[in-house]
Protein backbone atom coordinates (compact mmCIF):
# COMPACT_ATOMS: atom_id res chain seq x y z
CA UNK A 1 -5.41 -9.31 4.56
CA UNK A 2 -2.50 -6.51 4.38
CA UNK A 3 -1.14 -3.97 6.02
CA UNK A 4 -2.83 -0.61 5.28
CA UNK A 5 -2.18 2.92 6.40
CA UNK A 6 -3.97 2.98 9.01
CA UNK A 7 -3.62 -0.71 9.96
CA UNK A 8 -0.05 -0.29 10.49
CA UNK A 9 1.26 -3.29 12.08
CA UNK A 10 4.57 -3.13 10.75
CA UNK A 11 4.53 -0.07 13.23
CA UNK A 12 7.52 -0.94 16.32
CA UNK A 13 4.44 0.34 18.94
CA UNK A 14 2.67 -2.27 17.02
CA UNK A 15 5.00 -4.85 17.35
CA UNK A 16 5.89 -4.78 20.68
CA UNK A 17 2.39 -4.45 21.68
CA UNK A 18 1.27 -7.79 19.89
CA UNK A 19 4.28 -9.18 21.66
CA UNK A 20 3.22 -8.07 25.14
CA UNK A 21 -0.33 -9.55 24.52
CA UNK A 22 0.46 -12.69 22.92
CA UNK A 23 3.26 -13.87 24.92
CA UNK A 24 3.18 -17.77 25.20
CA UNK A 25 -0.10 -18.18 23.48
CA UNK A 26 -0.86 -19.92 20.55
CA UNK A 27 -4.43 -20.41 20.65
CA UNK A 28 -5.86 -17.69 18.30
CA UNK A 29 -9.27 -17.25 20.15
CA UNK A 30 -7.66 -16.45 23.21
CA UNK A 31 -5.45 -14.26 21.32
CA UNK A 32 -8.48 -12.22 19.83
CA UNK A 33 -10.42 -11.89 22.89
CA UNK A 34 -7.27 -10.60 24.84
CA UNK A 35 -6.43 -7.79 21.85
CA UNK A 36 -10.55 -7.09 21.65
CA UNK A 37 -10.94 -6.61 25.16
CA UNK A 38 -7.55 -4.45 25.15
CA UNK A 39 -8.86 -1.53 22.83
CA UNK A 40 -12.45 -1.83 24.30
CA UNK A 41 -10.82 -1.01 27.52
CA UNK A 42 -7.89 0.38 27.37
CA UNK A 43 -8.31 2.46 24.27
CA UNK A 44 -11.10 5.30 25.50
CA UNK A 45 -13.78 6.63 23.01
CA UNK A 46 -12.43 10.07 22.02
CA UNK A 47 -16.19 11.52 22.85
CA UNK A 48 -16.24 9.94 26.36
CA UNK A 49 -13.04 11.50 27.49
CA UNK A 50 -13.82 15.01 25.32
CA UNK A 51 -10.23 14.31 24.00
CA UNK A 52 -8.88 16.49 21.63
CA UNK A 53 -6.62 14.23 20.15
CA UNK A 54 -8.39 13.74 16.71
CA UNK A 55 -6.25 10.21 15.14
CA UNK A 56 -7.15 7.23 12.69
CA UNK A 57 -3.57 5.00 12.34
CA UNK A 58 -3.66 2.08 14.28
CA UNK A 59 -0.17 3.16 15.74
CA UNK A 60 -1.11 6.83 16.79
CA UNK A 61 -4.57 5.20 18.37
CA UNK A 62 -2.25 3.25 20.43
CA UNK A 63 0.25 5.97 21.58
CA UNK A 64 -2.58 8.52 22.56
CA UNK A 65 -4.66 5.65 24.16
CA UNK A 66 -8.05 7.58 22.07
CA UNK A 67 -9.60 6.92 18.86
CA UNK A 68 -13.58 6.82 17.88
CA UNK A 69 -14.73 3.59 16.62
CA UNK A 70 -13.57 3.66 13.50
CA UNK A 71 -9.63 4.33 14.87
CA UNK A 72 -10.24 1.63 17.53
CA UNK A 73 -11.23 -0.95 15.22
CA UNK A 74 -8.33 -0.19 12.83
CA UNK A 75 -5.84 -0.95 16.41
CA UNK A 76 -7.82 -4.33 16.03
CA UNK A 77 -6.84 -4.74 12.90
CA UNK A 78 -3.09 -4.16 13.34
CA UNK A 79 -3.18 -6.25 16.28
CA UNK A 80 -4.66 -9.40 15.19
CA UNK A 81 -3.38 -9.17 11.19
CA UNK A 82 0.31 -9.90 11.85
CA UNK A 83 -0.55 -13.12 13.92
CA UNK A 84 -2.42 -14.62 10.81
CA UNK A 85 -5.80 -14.21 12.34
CA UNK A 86 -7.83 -12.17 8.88
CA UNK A 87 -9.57 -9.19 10.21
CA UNK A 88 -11.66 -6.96 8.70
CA UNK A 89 -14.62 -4.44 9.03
CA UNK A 90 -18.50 -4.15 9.02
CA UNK A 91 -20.49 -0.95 9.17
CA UNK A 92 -23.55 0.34 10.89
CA UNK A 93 -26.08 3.58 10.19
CA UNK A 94 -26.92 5.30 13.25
CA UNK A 95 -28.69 8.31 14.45
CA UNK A 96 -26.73 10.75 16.50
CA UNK A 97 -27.84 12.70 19.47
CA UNK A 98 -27.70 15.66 17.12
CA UNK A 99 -30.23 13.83 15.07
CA UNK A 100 -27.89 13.56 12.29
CA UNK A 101 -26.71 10.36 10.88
CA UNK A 102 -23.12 8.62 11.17
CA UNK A 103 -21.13 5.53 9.72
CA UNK A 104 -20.33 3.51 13.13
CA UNK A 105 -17.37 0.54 12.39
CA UNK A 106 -16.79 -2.73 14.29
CA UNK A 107 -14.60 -5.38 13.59
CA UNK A 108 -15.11 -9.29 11.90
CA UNK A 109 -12.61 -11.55 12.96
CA UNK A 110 -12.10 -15.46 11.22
CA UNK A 111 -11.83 -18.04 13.88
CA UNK A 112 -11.89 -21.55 13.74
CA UNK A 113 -13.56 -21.41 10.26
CA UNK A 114 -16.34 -19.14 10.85
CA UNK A 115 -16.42 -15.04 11.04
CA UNK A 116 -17.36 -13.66 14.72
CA UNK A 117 -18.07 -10.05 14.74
CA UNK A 118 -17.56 -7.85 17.83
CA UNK A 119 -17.43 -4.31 18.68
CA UNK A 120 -14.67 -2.57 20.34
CA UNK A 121 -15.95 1.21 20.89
CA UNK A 122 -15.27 0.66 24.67
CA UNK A 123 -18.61 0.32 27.04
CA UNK A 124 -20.17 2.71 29.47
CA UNK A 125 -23.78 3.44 30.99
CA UNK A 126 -25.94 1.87 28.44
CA UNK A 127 -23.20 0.00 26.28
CA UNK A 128 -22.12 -3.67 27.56
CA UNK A 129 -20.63 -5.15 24.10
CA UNK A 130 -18.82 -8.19 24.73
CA UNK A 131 -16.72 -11.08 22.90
CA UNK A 132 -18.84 -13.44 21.86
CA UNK A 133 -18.07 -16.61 19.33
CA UNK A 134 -21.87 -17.07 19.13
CA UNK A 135 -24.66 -14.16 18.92
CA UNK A 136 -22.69 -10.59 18.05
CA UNK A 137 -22.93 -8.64 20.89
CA UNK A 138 -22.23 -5.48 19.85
CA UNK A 139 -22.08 -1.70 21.10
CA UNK A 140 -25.54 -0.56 19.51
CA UNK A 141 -28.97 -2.37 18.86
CA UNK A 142 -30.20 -1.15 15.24
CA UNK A 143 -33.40 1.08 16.04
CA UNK A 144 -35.67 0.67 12.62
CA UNK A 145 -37.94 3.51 13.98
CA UNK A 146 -34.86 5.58 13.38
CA UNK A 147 -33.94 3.76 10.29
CA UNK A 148 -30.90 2.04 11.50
CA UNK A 149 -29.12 -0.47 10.06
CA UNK A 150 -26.28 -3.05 9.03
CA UNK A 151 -24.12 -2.92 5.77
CA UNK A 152 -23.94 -6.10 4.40
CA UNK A 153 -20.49 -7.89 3.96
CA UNK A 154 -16.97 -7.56 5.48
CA UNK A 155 -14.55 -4.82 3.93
CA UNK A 156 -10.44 -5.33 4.07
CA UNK A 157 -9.91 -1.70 4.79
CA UNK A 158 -11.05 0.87 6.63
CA UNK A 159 -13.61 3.26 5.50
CA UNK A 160 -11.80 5.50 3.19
CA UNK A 161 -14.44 8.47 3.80
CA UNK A 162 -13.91 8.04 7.30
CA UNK A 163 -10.75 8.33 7.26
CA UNK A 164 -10.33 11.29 4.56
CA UNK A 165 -12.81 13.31 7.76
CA UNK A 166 -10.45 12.27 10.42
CA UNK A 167 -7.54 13.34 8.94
CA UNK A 168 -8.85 16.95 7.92
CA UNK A 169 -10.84 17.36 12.09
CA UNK A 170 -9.39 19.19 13.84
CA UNK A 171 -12.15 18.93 17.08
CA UNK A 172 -14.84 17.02 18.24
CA UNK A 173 -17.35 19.50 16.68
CA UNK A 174 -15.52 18.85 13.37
CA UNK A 175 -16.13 14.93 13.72
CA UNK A 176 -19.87 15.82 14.85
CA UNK A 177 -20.17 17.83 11.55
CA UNK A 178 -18.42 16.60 9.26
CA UNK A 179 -18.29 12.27 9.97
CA UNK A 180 -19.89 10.41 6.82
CA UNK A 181 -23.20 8.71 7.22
CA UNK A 182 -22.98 6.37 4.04
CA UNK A 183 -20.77 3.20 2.87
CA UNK A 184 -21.14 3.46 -1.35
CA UNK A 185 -18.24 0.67 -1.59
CA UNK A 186 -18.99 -2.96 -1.97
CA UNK A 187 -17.95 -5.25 -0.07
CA UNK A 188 -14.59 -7.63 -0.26
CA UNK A 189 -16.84 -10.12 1.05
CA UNK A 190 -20.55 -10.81 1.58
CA UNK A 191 -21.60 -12.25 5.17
CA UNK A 192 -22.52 -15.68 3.78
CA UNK A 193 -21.51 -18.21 3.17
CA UNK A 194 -19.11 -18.45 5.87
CA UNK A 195 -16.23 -20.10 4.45
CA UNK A 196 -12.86 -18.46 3.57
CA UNK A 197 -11.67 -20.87 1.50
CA UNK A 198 -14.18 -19.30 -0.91
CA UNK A 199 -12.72 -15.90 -0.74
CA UNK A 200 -8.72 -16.11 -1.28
CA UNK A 201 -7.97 -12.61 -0.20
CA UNK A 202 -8.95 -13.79 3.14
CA UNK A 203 -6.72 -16.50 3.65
CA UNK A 204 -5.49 -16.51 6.79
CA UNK A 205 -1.79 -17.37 5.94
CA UNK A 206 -1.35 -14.97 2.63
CA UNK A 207 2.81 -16.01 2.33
CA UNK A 208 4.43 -15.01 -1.09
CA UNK A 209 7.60 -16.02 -1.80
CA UNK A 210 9.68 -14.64 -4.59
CA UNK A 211 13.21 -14.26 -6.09
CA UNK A 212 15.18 -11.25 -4.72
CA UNK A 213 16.53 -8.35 -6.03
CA UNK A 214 19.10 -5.68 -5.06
CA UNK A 215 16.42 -3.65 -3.37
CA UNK A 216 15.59 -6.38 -1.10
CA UNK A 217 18.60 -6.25 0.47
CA UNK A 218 18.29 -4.18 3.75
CA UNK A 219 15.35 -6.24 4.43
CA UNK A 220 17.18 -9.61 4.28
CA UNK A 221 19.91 -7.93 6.28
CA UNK A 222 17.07 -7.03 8.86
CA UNK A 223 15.93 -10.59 9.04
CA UNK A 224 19.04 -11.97 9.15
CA UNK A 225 20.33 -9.78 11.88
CA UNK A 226 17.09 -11.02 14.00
CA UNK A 227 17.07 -14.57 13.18
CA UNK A 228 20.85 -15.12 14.29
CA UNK A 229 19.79 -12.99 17.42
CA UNK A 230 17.60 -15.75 18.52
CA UNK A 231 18.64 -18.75 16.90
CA UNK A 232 22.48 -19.09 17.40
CA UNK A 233 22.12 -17.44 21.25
CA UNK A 234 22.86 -20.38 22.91
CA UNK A 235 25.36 -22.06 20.56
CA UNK A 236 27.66 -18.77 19.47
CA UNK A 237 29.27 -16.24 21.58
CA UNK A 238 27.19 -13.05 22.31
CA UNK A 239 29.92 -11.03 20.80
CA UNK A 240 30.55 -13.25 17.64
CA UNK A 241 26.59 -12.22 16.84
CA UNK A 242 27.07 -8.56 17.69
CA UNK A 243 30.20 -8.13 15.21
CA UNK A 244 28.57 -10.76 12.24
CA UNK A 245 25.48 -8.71 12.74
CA UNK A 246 27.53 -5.11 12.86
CA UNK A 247 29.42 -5.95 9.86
CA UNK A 248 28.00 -8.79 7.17
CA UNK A 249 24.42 -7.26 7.53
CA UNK A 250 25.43 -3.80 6.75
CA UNK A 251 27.13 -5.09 3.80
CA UNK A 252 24.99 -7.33 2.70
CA UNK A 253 24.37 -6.71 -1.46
CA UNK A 254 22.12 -8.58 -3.74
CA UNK A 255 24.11 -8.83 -7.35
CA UNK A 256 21.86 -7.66 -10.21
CA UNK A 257 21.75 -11.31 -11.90
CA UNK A 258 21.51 -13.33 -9.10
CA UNK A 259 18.94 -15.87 -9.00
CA UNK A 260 19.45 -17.71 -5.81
CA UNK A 261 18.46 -15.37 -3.33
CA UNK A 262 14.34 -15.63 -2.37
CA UNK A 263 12.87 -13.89 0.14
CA UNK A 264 9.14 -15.11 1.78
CA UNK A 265 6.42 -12.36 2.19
CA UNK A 266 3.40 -11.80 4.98
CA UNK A 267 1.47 -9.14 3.49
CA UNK A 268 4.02 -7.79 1.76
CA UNK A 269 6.20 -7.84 4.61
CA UNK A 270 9.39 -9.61 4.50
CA UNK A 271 9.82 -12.31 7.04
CA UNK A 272 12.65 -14.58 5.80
CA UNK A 273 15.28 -15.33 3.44
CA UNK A 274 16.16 -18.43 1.31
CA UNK A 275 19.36 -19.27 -0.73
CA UNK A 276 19.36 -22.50 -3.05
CA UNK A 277 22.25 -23.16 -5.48
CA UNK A 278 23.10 -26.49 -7.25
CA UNK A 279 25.54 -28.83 -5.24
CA UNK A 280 29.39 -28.09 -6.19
CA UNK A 281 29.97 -32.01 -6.61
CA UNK A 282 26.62 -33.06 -8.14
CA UNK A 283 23.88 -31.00 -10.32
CA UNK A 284 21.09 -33.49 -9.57
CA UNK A 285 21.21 -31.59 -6.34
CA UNK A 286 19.85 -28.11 -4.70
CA UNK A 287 21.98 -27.06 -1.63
CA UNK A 288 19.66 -25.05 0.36
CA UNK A 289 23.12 -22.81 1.23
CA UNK A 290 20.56 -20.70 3.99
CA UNK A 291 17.29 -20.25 5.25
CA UNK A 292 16.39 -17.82 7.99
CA UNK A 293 13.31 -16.42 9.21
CA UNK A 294 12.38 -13.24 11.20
CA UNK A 295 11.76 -14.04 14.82
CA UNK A 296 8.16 -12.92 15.26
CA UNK A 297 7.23 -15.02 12.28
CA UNK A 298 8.40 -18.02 14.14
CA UNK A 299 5.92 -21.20 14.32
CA UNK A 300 3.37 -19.75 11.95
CA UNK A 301 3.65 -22.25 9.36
CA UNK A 302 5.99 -20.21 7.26
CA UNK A 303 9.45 -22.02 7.25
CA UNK A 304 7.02 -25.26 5.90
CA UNK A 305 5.77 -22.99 3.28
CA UNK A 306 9.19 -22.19 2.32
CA UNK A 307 10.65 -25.97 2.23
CA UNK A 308 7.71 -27.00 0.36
CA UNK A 309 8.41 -24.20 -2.72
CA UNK A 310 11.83 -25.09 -2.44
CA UNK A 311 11.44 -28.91 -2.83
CA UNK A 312 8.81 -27.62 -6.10
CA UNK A 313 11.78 -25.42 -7.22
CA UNK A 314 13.86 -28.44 -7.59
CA UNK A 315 11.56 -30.42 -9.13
CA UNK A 316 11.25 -28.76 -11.63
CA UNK A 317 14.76 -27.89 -12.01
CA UNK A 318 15.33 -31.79 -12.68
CA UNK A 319 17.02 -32.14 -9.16
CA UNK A 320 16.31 -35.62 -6.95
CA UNK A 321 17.69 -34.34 -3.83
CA UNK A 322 17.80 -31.05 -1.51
CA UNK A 323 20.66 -30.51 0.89
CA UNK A 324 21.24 -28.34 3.77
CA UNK A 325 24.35 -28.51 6.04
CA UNK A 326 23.32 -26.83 10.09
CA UNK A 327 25.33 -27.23 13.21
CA UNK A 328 24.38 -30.27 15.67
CA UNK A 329 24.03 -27.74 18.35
CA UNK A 330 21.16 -25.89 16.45
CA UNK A 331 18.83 -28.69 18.19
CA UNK A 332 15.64 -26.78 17.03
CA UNK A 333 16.92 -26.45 13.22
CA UNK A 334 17.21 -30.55 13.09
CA UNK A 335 13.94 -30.93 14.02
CA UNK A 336 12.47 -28.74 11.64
CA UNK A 337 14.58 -30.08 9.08
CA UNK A 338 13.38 -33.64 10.25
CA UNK A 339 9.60 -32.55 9.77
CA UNK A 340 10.44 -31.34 6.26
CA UNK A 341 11.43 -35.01 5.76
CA UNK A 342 15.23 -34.82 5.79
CA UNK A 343 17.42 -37.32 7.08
CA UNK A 344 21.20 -36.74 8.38
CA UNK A 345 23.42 -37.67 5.30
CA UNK A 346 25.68 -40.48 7.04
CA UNK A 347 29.28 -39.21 7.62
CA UNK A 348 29.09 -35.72 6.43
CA UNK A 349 30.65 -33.32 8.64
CA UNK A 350 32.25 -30.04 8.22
CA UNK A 351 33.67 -27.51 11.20
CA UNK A 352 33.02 -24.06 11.11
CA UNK A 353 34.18 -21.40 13.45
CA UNK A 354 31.52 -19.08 14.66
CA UNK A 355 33.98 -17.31 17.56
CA UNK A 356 34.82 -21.16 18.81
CA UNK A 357 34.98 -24.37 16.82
CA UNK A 358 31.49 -25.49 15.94
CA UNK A 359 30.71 -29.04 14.29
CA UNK A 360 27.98 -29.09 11.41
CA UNK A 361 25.77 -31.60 9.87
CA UNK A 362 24.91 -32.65 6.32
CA UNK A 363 21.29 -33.60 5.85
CA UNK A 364 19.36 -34.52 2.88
CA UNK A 365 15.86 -34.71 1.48
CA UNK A 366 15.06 -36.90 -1.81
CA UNK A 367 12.32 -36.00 -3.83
């Protein structure tokens, strides 16, 4: 599912949020309980509070600590999207205490190959809604003497209506006047059955990759700049990174007919780089010259998604081998290389010198 305008996650509040919560985990259950139980709690209803902080981006919800359900469940959303868990949203018709009707929103969330919907409008006197992989257990009971009820189906966005009304309220009364009380959309998908693998646009892992251009450039610098930030800490001097980073990623240019530049997308989002150029000394071979990815898209499956186009690129290119050269020091960068089925090429070496003399590696995958 991808970022929206009011799911935000690209947001930096965003980002460093998700890092807070998440840190060390890797389970996504326990990662969607601890973001559900975060806005249900530490996000407060904008009518319990009388706040008059009227907000619907996921970003804003999480600055001003407010949003109605609707702004709540979008936080959700940008919470739970960028760690590859799909979220989405299901609607409810309720009767007000003005008697009036309104469109209430809680969230669906895919886990371990079944959708689990909870409700995250925060709980008071009367409201206990809790996280539940079983039974929903959700803010509101639907009261058919008042002709309440479910829509059908999970929707990828939020509701546009929704959020049209919260961007033109300016007060609580405006919300109480003006809030819809109807979905007309259908939805991106219906309730049953409950398998994903049905419904593409829900895949959990949506990655895209794609040959650069010139405009991608400032966002390959970005990821390069992070990825040497983490990767080469312990095997290049601090300074070395600052000035490569200060000076090569500013300048970094994409020519107009270059075609061995890829970048890999995450909702549209891009979290790594590629290069792959035919060996100097042999054409039968692709030299995968670089590959880098951003450092909170670590361990999500997307560096294997990347080897595996480029060992398809080759292919069908005519090539029978891929090579990469990395620096014996980069411990974590052989073993992922070793996964992807390389091998170390047998007395290839080469020195480079990142701010000291560094030794490097040949390796070499045949298809």
């Amino acid at each position: 599912m991808q970022e929206h305008k009011y799911v935000d996650f690209s947001s930096p509040k965003i980002r460093e949020k998700v890092a807070e919560l998440f840190s060390g985990l890797r389970d996504d259950t326990q990662k969607a309980k601890i973001a559900y139980e975060f806005v249900r709690d530490e996000i407060s209803h904008t009518f319990d509070i009388q706040s008059d902080v009227i907000i619907a981006k996921a970003s804003d919800v999480l600055q001003h600590k407010t949003g109605i359900c609707h702004a709540k469940a979008n936080l959700l959303a940008a919470l739970l999207r960028p760690q590859g868990i799909p979220t989405g949203f299901c609607f409810q018709r309720m009767r007000m205490n003005t008697g009036s009707y309104a469109v209430h929103c809680y969230n669906a969330i895919y886990l371990s190959g079944r959708w689990i919907k909870v409700d995250a409008r925060g709980n008071k006197q009367g409201i206990n809604a809790q996280f539940s992989s079983d039974e929903p257990i959700l803010a509101y009971p639907c009261r058919l003497e008042y002709d309440e009820y479910f829509w059908s189906g999970i929707y990828a966005a939020p509701h546009d209506a929704t959020m049209k009304m919260l961007e033109r309220a300016k007060s609580l009364q405006d919300i109480l006047d003006t809030i819809p009380d109807l979905i007309t959309e259908s939805p991106d998908m219906p309730d049953i059955p409950n398998i994903v693998e049905e419904y593409p646009q829900c895949q959990p892992f949506p990655i895209t990759i794609r040959l650069a251009i010139p405009a991608d450039a400032p966002d390959i610098a970005e990821v390069l700049m992070r990825s040497w930030e983490v990767a080469y800490k312990d095997i290049v001097p601090a300074d070395f990174i600052r000035e490569r980073n200060a000076t090569r990623t500013a300048q970094f240019k994409i020519p107009d007919d270059d075609t061995s530049y890829y970048i890999m997308q995450k909702y549209g989002k891009t979290v790594g780089m590629m290069r792959l150029l035919p060996d100097n000394s042999d054409d039968s071979i692709y030299d995968l010259q670089a590959i880098y990815l951003h450092p909170d898209y670590f361990l999500q499956g997307i560096g294997t998604t990347a080897m595996e186009f480029a060992f398809e690129k080759a292919r069908s290119l005519g090539k029978t081998a891929v090579t990469v050269w990395v620096l014996e020091d980069n411990i974590n960068a052989i073993k992922f290389y070793k996964k992807c089925g390389f091998a170390v090429d047998d007395g290839k070496t080469r020195i480079w010198n990142y701010g000291k003399p560094l030794a490097g590696i040949k390796m070499r995958k045949d298809l």
